[in-house]
C-alpha atoms as a PDB file:
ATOM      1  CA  UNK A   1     105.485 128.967 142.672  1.00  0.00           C
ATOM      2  CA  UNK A   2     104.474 126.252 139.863  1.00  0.00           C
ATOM      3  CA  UNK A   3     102.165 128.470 138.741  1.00  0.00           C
ATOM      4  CA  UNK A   4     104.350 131.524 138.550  1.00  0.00           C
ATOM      5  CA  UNK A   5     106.928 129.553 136.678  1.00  0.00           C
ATOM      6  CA  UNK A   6     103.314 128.736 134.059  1.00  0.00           C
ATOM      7  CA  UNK A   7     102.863 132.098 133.458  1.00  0.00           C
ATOM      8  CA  UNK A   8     106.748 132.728 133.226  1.00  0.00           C
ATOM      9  CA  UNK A   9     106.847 129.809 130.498  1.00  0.00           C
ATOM     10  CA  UNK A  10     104.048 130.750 128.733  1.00  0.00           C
ATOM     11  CA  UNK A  11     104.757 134.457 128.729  1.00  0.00           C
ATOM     12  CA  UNK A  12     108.322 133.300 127.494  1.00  0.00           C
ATOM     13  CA  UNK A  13     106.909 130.861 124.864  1.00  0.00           C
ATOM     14  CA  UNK A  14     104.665 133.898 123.463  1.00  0.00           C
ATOM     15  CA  UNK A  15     107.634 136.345 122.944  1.00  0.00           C
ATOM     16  CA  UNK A  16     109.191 133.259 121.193  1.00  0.00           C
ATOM     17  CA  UNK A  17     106.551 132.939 118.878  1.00  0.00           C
ATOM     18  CA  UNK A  18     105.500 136.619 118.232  1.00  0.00           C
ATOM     19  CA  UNK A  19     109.788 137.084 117.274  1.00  0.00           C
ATOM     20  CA  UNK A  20     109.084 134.127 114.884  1.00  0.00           C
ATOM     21  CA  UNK A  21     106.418 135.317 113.255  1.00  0.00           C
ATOM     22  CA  UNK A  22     108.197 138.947 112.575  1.00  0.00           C
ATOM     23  CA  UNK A  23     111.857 137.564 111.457  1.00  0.00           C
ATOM     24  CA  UNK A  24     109.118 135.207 109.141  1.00  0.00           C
ATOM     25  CA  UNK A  25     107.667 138.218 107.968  1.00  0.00           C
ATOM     26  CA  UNK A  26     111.144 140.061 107.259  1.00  0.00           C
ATOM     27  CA  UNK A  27     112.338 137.481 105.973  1.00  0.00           C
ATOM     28  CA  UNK A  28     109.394 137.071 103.454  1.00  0.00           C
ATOM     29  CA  UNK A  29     110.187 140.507 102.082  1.00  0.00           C
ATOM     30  CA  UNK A  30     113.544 139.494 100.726  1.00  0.00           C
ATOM     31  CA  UNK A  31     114.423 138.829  97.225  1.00  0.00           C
ATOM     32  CA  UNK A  32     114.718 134.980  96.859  1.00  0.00           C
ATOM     33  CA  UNK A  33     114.435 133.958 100.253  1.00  0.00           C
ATOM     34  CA  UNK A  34     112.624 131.071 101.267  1.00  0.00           C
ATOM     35  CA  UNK A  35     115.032 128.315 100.981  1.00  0.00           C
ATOM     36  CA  UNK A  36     116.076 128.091 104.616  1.00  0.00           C
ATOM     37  CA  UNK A  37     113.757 126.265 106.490  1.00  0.00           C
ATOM     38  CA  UNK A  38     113.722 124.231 109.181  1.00  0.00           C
ATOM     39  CA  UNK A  39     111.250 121.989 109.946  1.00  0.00           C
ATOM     40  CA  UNK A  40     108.565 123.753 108.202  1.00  0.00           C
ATOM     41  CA  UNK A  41     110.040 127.555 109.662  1.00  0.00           C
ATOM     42  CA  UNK A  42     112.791 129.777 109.137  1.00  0.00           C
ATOM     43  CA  UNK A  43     115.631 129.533 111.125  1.00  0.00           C
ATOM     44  CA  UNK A  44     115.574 132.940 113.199  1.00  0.00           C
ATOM     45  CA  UNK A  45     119.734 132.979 113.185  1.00  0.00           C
ATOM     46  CA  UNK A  46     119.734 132.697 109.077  1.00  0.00           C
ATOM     47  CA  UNK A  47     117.159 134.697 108.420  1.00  0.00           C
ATOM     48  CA  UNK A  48     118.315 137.592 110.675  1.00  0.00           C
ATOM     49  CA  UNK A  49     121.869 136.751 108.709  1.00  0.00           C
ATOM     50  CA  UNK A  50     120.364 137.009 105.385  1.00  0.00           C
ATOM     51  CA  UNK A  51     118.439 140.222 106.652  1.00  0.00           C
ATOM     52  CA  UNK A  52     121.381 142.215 107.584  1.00  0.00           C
ATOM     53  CA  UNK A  53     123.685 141.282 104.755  1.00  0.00           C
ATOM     54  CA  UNK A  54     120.689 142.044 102.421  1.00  0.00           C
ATOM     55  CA  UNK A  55     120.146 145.782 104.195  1.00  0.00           C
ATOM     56  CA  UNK A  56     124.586 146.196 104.069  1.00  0.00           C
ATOM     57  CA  UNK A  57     123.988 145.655 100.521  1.00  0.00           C
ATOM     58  CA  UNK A  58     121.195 148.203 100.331  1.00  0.00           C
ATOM     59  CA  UNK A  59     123.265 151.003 101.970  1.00  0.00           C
ATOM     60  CA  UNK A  60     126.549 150.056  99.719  1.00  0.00           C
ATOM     61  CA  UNK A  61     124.480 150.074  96.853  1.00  0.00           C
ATOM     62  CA  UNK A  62     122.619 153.641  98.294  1.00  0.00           C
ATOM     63  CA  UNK A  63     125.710 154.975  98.704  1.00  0.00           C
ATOM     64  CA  UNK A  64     127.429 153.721  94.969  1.00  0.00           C
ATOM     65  CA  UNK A  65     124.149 155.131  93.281  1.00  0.00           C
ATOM     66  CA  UNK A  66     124.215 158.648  95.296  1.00  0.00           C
ATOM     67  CA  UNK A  67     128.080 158.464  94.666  1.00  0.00           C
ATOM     68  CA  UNK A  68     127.892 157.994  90.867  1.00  0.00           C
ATOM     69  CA  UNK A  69     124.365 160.768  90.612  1.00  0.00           C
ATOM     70  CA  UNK A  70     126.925 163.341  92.317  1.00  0.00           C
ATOM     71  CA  UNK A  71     129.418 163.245  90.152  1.00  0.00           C
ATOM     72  CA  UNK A  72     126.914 163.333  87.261  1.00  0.00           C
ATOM     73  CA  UNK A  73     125.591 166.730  88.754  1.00  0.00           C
ATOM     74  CA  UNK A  74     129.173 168.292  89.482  1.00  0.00           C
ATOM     75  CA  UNK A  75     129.684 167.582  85.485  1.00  0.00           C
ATOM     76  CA  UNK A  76     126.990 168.420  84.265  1.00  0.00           C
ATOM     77  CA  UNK A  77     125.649 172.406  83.943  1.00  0.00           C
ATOM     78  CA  UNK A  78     122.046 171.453  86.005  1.00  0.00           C
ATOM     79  CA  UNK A  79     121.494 175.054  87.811  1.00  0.00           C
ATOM     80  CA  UNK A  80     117.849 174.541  87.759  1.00  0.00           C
ATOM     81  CA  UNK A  81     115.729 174.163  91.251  1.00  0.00           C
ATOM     82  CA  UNK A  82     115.056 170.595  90.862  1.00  0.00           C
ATOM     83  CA  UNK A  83     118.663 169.742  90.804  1.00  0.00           C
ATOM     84  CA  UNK A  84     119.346 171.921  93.887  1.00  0.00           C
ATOM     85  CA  UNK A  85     116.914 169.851  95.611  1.00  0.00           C
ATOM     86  CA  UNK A  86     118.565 166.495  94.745  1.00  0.00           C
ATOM     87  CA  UNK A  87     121.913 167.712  95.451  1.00  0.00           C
ATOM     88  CA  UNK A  88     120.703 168.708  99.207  1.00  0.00           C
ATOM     89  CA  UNK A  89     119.285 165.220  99.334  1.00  0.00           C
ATOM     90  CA  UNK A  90     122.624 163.869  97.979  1.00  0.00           C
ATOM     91  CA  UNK A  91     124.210 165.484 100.760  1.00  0.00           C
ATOM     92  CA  UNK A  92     122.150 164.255 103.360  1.00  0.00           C
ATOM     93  CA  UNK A  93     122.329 160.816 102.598  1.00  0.00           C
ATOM     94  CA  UNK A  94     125.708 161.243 102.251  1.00  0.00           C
ATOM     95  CA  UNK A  95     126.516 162.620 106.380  1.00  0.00           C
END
């Protein structure tokens, strides 16, 4: 049984680490981030905080910029393929 309950612990303590090391490695990737710490790593529940606020603000600001680039196609007079093609992609970012 002790041994069991090794393997358990150790296969436990590996998942630990290996979710570390990728909510490190997202949190890396952010703009500015590397101020939370603790003792020497980043604290998972921040970072994954700071992670999901940072991709809310992505889609608000996806959805402001494909917002504001529709509107500038339905005034202006763009009939031309290239603009077809953007407005389809407008529209499927929008659904």
């Amino acid at each position: 049984m002790s041994s069991r309950r090794s393997r358990l612990t150790s296969s436990r303590i590996t998942v630990d680490e290996r979710i570390d090391d990728l909510v490190s490695k997202l949190h890396s990737v952010l703009p500015g981030q590397g101020r939370i710490r603790s003792r020497g790593r980043v604290s998972t529940l921040k970072a994954l905080q700071e992670i999901c606020s940072y991709i809310r603000s992505l889609q608000l600001e996806m959805d402001d910029l494909s917002e504001r680039l529709s509107e500038l196609f339905d005034t202006s007079d763009i009939n031309t393929a290239q603009a077809a093609i953007i407005r389809s992609l407008i529209n499927c970012m929008n659904s």
